[in-house]
PDB file of N, CA and C in Angstrom:
ATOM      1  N   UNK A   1     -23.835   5.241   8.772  1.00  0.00           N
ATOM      2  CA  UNK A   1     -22.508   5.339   8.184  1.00  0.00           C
ATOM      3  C   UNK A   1     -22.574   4.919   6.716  1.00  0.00           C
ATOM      4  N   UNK A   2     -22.059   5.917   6.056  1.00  0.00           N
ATOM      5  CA  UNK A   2     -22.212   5.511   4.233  1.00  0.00           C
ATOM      6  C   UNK A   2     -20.617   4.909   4.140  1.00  0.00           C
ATOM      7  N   UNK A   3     -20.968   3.725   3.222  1.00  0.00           N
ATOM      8  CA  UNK A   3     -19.131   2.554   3.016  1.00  0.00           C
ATOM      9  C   UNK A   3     -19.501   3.298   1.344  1.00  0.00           C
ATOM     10  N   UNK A   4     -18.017   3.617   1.230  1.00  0.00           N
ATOM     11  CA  UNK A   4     -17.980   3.796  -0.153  1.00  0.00           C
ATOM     12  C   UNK A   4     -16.495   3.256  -0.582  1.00  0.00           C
ATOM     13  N   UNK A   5     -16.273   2.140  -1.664  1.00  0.00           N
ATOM     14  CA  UNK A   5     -15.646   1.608  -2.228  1.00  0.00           C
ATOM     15  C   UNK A   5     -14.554   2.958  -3.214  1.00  0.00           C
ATOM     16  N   UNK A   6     -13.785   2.733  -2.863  1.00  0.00           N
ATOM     17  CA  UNK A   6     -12.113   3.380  -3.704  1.00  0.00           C
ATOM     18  C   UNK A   6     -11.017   2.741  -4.005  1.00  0.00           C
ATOM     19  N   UNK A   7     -10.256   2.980  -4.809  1.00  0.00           N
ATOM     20  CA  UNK A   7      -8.766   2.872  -5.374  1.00  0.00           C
ATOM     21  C   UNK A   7      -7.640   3.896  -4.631  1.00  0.00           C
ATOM     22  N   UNK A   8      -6.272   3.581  -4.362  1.00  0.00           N
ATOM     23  CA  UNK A   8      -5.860   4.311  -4.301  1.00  0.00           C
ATOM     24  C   UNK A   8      -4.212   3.859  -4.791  1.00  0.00           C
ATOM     25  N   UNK A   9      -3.875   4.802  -5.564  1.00  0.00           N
ATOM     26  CA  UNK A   9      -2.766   4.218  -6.776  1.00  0.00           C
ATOM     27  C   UNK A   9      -1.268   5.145  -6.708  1.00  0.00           C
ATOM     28  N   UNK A  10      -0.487   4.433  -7.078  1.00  0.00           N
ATOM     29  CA  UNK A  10       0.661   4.856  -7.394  1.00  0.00           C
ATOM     30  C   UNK A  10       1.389   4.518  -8.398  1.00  0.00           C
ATOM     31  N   UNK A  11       1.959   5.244  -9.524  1.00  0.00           N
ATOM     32  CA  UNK A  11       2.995   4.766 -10.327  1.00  0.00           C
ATOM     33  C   UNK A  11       4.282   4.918 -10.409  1.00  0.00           C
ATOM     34  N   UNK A  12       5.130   4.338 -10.799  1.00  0.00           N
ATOM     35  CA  UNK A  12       6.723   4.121 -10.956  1.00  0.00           C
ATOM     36  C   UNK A  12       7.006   4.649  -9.267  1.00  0.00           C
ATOM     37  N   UNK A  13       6.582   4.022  -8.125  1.00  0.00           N
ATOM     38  CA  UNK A  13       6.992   4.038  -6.915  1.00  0.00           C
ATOM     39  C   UNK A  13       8.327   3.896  -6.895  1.00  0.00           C
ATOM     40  N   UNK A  14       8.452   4.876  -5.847  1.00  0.00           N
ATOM     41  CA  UNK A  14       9.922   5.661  -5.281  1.00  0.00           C
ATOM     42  C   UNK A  14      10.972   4.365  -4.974  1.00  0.00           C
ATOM     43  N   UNK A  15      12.108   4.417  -5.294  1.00  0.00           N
ATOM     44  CA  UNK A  15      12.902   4.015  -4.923  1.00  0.00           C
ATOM     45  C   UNK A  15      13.658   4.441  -3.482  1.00  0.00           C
ATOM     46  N   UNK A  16      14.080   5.751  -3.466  1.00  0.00           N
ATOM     47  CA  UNK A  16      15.087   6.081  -2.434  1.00  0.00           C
ATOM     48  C   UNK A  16      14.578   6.793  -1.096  1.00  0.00           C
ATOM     49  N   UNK A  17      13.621   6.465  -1.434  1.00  0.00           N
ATOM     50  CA  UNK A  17      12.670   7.085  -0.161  1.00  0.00           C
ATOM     51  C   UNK A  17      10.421   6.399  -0.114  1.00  0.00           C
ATOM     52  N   UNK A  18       9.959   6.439   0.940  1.00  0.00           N
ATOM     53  CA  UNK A  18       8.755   5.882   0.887  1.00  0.00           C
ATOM     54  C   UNK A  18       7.998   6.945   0.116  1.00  0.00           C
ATOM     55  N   UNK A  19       6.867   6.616  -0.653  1.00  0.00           N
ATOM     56  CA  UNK A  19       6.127   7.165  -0.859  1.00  0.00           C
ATOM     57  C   UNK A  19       5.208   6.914  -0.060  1.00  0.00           C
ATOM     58  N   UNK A  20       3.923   8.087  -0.225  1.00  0.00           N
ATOM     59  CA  UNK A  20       2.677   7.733   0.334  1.00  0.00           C
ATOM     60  C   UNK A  20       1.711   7.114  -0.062  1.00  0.00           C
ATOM     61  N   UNK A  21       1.204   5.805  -0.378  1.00  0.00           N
ATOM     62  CA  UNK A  21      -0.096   5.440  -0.908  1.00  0.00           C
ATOM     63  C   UNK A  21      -1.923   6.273  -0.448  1.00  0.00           C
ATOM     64  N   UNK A  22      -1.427   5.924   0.614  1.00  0.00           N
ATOM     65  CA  UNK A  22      -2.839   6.116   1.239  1.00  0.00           C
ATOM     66  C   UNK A  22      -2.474   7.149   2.810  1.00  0.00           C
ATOM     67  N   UNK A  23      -3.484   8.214   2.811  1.00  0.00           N
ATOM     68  CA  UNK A  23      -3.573   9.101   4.083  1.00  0.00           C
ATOM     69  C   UNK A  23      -5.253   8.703   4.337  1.00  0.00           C
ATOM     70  N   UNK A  24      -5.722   7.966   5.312  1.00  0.00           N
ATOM     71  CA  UNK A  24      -7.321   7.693   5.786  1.00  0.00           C
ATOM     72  C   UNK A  24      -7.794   9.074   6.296  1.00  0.00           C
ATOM     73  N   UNK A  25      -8.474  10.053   5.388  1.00  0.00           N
ATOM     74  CA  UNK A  25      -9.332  10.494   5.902  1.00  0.00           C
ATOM     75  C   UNK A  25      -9.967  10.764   7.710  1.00  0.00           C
ATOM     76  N   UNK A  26      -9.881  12.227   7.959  1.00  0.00           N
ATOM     77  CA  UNK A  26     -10.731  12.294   9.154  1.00  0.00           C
ATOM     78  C   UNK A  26     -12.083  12.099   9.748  1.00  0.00           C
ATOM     79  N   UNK A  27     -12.167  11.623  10.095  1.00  0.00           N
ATOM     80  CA  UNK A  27     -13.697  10.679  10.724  1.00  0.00           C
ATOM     81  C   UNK A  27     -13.993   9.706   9.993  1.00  0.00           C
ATOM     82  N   UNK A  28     -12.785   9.175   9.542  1.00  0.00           N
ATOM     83  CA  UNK A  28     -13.323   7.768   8.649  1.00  0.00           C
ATOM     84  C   UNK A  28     -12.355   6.608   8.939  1.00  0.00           C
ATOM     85  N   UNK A  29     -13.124   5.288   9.292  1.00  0.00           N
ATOM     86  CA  UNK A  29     -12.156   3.923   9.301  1.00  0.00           C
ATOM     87  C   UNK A  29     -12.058   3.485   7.583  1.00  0.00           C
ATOM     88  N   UNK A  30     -11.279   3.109   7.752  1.00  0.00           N
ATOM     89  CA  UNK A  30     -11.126   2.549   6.306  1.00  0.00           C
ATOM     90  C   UNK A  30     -10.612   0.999   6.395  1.00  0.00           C
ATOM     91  N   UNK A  31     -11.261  -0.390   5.476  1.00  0.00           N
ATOM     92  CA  UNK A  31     -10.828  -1.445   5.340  1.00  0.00           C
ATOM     93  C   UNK A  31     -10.170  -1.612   4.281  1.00  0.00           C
ATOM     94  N   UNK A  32      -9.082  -2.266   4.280  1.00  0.00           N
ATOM     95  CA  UNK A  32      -8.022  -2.289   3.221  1.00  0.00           C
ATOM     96  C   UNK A  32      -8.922  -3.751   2.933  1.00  0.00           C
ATOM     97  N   UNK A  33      -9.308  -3.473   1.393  1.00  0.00           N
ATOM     98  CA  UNK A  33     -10.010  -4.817   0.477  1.00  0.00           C
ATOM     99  C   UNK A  33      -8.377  -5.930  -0.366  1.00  0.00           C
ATOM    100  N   UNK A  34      -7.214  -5.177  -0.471  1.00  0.00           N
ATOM    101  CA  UNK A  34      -6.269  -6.176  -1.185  1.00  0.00           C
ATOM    102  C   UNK A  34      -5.220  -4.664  -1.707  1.00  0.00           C
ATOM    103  N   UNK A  35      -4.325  -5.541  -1.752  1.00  0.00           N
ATOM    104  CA  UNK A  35      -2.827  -4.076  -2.623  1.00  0.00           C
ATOM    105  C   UNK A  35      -2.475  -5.364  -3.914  1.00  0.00           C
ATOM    106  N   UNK A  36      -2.286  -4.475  -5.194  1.00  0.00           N
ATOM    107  CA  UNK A  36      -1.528  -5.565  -5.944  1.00  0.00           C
ATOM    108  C   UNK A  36      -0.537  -4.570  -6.481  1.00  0.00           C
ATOM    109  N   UNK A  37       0.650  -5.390  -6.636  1.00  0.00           N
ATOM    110  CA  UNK A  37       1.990  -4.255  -6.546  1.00  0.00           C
ATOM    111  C   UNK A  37       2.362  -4.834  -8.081  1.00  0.00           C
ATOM    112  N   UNK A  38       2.347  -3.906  -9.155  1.00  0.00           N
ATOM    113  CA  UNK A  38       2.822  -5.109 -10.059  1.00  0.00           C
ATOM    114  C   UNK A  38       3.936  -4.268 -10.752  1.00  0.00           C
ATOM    115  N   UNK A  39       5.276  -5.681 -10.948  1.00  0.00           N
ATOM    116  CA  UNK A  39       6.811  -5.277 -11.446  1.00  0.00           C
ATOM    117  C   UNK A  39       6.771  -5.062 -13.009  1.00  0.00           C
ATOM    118  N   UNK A  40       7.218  -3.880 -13.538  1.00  0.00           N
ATOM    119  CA  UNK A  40       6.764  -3.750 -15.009  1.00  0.00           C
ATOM    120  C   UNK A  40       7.936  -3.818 -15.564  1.00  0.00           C
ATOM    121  N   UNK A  41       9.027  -4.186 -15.253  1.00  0.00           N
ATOM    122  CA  UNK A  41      10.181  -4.484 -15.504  1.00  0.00           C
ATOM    123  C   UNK A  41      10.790  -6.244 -15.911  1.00  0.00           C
ATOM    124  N   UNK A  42      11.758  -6.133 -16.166  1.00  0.00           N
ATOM    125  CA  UNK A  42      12.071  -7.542 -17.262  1.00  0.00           C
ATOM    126  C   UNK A  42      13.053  -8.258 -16.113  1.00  0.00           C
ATOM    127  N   UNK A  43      13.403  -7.669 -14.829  1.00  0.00           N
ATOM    128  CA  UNK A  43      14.331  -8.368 -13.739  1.00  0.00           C
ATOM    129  C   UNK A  43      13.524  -8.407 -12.264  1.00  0.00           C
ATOM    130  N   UNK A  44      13.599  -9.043 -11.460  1.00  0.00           N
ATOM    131  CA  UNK A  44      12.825  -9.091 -10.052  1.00  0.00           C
ATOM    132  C   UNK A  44      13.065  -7.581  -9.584  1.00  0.00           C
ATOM    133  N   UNK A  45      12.019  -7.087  -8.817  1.00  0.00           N
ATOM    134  CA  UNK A  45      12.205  -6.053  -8.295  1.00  0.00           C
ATOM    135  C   UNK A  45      11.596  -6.308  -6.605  1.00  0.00           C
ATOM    136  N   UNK A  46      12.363  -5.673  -5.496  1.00  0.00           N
ATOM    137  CA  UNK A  46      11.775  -5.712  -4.791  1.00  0.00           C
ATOM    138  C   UNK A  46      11.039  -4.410  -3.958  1.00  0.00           C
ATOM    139  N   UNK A  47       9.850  -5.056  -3.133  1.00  0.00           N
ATOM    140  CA  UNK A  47       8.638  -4.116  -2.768  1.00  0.00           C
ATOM    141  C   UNK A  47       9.350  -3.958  -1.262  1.00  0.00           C
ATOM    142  N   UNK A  48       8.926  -3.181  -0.609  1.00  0.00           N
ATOM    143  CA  UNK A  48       8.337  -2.715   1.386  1.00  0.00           C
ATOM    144  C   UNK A  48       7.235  -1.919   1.602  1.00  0.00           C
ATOM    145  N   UNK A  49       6.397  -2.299   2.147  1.00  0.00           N
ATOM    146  CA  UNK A  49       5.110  -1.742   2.604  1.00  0.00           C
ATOM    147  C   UNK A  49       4.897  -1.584   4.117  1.00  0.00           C
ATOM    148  N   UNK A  50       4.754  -0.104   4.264  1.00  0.00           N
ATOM    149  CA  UNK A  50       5.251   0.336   5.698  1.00  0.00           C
ATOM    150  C   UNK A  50       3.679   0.722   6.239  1.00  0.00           C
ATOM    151  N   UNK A  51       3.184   0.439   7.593  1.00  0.00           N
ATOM    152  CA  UNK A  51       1.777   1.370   7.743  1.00  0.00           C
ATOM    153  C   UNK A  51       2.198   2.236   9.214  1.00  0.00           C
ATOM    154  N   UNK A  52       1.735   3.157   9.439  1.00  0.00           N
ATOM    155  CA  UNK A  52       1.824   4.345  10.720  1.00  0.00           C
ATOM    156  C   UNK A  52       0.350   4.318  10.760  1.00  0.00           C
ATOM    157  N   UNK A  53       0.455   3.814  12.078  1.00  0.00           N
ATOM    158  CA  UNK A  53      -0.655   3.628  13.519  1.00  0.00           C
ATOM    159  C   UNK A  53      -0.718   4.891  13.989  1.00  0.00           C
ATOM    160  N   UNK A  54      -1.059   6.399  13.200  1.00  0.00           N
ATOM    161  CA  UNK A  54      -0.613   8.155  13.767  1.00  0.00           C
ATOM    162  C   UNK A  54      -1.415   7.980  15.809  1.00  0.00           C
ATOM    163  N   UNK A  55      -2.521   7.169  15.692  1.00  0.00           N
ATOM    164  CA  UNK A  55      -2.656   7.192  17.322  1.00  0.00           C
ATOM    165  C   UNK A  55      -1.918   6.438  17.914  1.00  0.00           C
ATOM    166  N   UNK A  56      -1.342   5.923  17.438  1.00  0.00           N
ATOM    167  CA  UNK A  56       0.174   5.413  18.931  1.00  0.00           C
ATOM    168  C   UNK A  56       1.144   5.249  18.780  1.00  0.00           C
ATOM    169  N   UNK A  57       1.378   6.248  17.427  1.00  0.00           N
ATOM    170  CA  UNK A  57       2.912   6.426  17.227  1.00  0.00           C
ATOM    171  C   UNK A  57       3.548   5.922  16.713  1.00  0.00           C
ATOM    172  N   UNK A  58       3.179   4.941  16.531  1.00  0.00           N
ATOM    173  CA  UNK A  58       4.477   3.959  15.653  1.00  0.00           C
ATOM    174  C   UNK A  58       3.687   3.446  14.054  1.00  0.00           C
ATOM    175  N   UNK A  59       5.067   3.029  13.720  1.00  0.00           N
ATOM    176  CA  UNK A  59       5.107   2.299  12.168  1.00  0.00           C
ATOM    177  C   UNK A  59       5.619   0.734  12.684  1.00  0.00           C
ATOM    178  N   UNK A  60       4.780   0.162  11.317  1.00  0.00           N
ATOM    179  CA  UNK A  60       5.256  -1.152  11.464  1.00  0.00           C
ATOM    180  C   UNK A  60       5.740  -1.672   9.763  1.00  0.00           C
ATOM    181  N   UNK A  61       6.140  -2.377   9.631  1.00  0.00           N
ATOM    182  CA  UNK A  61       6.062  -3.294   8.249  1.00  0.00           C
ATOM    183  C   UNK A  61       5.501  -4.266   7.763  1.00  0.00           C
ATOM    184  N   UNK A  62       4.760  -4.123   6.795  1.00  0.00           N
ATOM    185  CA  UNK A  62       4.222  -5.153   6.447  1.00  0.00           C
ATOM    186  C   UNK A  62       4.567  -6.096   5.056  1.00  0.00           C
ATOM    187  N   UNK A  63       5.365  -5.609   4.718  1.00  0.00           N
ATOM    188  CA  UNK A  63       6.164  -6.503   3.468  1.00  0.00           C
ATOM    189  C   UNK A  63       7.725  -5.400   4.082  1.00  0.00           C
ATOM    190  N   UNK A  64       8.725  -6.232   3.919  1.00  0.00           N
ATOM    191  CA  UNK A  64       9.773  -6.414   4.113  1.00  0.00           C
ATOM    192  C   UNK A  64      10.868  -7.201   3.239  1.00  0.00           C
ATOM    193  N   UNK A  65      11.146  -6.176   1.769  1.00  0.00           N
ATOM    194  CA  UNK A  65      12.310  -6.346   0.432  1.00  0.00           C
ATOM    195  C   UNK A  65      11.399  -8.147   0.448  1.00  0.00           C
ATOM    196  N   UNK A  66      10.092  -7.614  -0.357  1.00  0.00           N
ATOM    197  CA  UNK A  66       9.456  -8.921  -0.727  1.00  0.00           C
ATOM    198  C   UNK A  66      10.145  -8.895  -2.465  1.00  0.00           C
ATOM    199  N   UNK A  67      10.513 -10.031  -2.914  1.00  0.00           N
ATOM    200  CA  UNK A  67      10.889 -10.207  -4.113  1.00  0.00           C
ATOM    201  C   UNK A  67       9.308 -10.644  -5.315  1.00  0.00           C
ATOM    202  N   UNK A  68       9.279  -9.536  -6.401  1.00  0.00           N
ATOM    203  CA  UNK A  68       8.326  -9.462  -7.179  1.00  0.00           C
ATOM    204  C   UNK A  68       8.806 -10.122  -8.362  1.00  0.00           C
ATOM    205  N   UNK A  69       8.792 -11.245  -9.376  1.00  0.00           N
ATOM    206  CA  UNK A  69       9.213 -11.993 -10.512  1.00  0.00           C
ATOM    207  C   UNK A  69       9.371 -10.868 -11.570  1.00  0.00           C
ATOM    208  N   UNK A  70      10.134 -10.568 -12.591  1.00  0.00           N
ATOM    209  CA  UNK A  70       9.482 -10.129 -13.765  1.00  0.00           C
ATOM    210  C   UNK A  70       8.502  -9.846 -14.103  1.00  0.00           C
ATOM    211  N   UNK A  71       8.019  -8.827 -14.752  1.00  0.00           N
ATOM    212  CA  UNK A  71       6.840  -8.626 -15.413  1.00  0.00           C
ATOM    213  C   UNK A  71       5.600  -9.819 -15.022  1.00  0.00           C
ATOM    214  N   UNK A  72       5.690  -9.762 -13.440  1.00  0.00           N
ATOM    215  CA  UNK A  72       4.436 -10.022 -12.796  1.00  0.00           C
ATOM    216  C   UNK A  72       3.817  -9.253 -11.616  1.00  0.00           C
ATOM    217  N   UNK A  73       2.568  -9.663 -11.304  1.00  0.00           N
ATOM    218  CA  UNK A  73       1.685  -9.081 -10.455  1.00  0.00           C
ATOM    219  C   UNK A  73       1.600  -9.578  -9.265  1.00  0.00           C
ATOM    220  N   UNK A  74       1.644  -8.918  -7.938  1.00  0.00           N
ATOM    221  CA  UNK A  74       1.806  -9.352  -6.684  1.00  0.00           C
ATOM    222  C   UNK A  74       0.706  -9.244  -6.066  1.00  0.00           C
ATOM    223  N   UNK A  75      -0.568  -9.933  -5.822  1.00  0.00           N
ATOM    224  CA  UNK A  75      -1.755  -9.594  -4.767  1.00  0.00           C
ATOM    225  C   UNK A  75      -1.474 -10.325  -3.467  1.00  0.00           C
ATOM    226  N   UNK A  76      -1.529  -9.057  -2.651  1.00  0.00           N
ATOM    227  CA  UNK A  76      -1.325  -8.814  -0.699  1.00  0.00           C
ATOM    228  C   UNK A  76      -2.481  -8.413  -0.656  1.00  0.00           C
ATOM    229  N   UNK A  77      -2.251  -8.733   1.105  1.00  0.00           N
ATOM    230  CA  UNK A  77      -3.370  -8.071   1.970  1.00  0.00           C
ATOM    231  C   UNK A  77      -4.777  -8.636   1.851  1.00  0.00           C
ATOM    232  N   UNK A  78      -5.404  -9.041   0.556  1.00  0.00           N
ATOM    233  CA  UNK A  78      -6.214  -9.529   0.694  1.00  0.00           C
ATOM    234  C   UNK A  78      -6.632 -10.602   1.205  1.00  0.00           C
ATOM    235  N   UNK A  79      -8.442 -10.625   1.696  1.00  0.00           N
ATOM    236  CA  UNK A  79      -8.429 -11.310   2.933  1.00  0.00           C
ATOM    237  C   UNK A  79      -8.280 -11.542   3.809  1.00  0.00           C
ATOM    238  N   UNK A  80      -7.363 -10.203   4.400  1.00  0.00           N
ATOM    239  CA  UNK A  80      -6.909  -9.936   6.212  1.00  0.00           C
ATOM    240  C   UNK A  80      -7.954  -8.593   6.286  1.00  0.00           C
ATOM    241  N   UNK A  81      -7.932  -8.633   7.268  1.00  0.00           N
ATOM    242  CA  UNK A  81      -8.866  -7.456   7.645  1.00  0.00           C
ATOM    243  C   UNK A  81      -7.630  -6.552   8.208  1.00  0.00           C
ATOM    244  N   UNK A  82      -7.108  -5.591   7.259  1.00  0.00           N
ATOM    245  CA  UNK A  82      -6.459  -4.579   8.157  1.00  0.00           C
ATOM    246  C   UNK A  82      -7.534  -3.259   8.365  1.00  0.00           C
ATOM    247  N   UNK A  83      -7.424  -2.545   9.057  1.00  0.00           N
ATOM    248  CA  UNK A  83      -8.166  -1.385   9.239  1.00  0.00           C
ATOM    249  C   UNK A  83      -7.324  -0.178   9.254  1.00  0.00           C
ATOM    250  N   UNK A  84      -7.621   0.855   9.238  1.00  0.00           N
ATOM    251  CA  UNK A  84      -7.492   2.213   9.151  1.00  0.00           C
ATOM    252  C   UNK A  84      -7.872   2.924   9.750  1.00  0.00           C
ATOM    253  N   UNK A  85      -7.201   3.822  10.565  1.00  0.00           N
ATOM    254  CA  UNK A  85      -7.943   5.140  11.524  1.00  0.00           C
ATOM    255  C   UNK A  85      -7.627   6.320  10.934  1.00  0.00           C
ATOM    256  N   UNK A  86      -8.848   6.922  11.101  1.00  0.00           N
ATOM    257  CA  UNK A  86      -8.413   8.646  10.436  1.00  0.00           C
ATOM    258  C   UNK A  86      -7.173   8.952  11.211  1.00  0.00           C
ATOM    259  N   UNK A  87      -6.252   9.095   9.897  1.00  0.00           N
ATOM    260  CA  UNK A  87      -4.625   9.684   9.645  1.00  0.00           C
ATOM    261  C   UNK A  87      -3.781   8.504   9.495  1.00  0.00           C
ATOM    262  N   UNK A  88      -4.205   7.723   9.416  1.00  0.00           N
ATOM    263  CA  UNK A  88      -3.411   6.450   9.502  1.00  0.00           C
ATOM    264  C   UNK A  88      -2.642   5.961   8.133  1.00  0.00           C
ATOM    265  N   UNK A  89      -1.486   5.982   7.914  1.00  0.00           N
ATOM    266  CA  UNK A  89      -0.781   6.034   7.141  1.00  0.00           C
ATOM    267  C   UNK A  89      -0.106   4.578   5.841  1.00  0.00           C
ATOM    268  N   UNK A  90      -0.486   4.326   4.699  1.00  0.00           N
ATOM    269  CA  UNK A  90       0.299   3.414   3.962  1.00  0.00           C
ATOM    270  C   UNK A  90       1.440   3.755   3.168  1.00  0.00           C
ATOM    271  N   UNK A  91       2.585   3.289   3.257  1.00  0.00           N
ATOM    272  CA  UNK A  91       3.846   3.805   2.358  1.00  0.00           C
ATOM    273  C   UNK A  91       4.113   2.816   1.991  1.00  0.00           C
ATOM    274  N   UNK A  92       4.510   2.850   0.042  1.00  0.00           N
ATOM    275  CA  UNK A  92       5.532   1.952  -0.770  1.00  0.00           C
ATOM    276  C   UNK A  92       6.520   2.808  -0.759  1.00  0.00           C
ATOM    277  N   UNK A  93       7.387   1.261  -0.980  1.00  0.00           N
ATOM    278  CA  UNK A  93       8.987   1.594  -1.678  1.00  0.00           C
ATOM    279  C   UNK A  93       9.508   0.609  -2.606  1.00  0.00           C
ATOM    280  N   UNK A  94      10.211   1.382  -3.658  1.00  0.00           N
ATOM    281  CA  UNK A  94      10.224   0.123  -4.471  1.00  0.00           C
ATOM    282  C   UNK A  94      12.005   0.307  -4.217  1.00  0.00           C
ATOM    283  N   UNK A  95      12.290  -1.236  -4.839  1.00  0.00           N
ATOM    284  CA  UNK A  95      13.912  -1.753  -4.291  1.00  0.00           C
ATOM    285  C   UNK A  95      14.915  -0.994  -6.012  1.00  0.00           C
ATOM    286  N   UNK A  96      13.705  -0.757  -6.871  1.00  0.00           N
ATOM    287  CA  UNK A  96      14.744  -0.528  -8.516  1.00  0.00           C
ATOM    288  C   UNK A  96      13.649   0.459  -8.727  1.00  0.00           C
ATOM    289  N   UNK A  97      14.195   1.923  -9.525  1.00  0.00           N
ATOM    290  CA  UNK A  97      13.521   2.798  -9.346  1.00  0.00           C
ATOM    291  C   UNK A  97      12.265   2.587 -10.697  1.00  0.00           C
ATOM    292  N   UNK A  98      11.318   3.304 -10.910  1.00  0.00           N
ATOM    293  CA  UNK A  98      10.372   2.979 -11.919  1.00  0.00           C
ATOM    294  C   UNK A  98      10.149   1.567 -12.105  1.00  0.00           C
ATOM    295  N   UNK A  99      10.165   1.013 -11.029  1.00  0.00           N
ATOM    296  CA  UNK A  99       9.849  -0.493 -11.520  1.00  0.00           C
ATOM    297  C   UNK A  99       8.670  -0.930 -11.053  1.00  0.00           C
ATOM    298  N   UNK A 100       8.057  -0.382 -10.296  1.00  0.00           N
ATOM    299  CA  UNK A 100       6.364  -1.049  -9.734  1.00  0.00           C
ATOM    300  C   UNK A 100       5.473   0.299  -9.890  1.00  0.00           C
ATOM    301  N   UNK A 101       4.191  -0.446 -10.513  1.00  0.00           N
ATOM    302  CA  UNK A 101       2.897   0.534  -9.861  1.00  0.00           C
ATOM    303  C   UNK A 101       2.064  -0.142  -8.883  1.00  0.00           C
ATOM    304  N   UNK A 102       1.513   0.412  -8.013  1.00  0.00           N
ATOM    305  CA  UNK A 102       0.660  -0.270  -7.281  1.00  0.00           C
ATOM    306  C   UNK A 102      -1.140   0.744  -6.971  1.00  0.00           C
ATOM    307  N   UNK A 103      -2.138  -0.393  -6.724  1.00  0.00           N
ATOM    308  CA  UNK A 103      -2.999  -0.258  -6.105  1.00  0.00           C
ATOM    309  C   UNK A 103      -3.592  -0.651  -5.357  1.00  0.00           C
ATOM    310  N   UNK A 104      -4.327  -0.118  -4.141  1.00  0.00           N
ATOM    311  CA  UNK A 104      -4.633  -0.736  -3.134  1.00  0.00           C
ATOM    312  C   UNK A 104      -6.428  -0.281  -3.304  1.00  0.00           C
ATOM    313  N   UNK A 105      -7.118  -1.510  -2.885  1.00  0.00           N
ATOM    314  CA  UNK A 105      -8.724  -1.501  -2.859  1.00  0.00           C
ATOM    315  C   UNK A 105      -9.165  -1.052  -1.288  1.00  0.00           C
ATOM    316  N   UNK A 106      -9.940  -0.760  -1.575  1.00  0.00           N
ATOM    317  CA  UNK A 106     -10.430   0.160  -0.130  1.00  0.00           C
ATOM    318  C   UNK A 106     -11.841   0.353   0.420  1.00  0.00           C
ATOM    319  N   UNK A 107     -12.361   0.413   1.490  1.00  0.00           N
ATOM    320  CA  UNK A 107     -13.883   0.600   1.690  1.00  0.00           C
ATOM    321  C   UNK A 107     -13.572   1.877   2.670  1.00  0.00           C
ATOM    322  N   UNK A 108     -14.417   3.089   2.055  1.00  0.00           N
ATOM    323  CA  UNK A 108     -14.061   3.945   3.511  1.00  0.00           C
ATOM    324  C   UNK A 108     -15.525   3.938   3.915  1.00  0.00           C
ATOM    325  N   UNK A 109     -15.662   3.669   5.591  1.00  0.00           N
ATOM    326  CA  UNK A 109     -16.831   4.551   6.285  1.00  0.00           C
ATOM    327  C   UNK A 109     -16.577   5.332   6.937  1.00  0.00           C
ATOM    328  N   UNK A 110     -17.872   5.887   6.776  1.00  0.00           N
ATOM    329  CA  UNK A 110     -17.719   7.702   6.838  1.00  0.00           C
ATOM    330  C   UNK A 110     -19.495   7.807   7.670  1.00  0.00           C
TER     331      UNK A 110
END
């Protein structure tokens, strides 16, 4: 199995609906290495980070209207071992529109 290290990015994340960060690849697990969500705006903005489990159907949440400071940077996830199954789904949403970009670090094996 070849691990190959990626980014996967979003800018001025959606307000009124989720975007997609990340779709995992078929025949590949993927380890989520850290997400840093950062507010580029001059007032708090808030984040939700949704993941879909596509083999059993459901979504869960994993940040839930987390409050981001001003013109700062938010590092999640890192240090948990979440995993990824081919189709397995990450969605942002941001709470004020154009107010966060985010990236998430990644190992896919393949």
């Amino acid at each position: 199995m070849a691990n190959t290290f990626k980014n996967a990015a979003l800018a001025n994340v959606n307000h009124a609906a989720y975007d997609t960060l990340y779709t995992a690849p078929a025949s590949t697990q993927v380890v989520v290495l850290g997400l840093a969500i950062a507010n580029k705006t001059t007032a708090a903005a808030t984040v939700q980070v949704q993941f879909t489990d596509t083999s059993a159907s459901t979504t869960h949440q994993l940040l839930e209207n987390v409050s981001i400071p001003a013109n700062t940077t938010l590092e999640t996830l890192a240090g948990q071992k979440y995993i990824l199954e081919a189709s397995d789904i990450l969605k942002v949403k941001a709470g004020t529109a154009s107010s966060l970009d985010v990236v998430m670090g990644i190992m896919e094996k393949t």
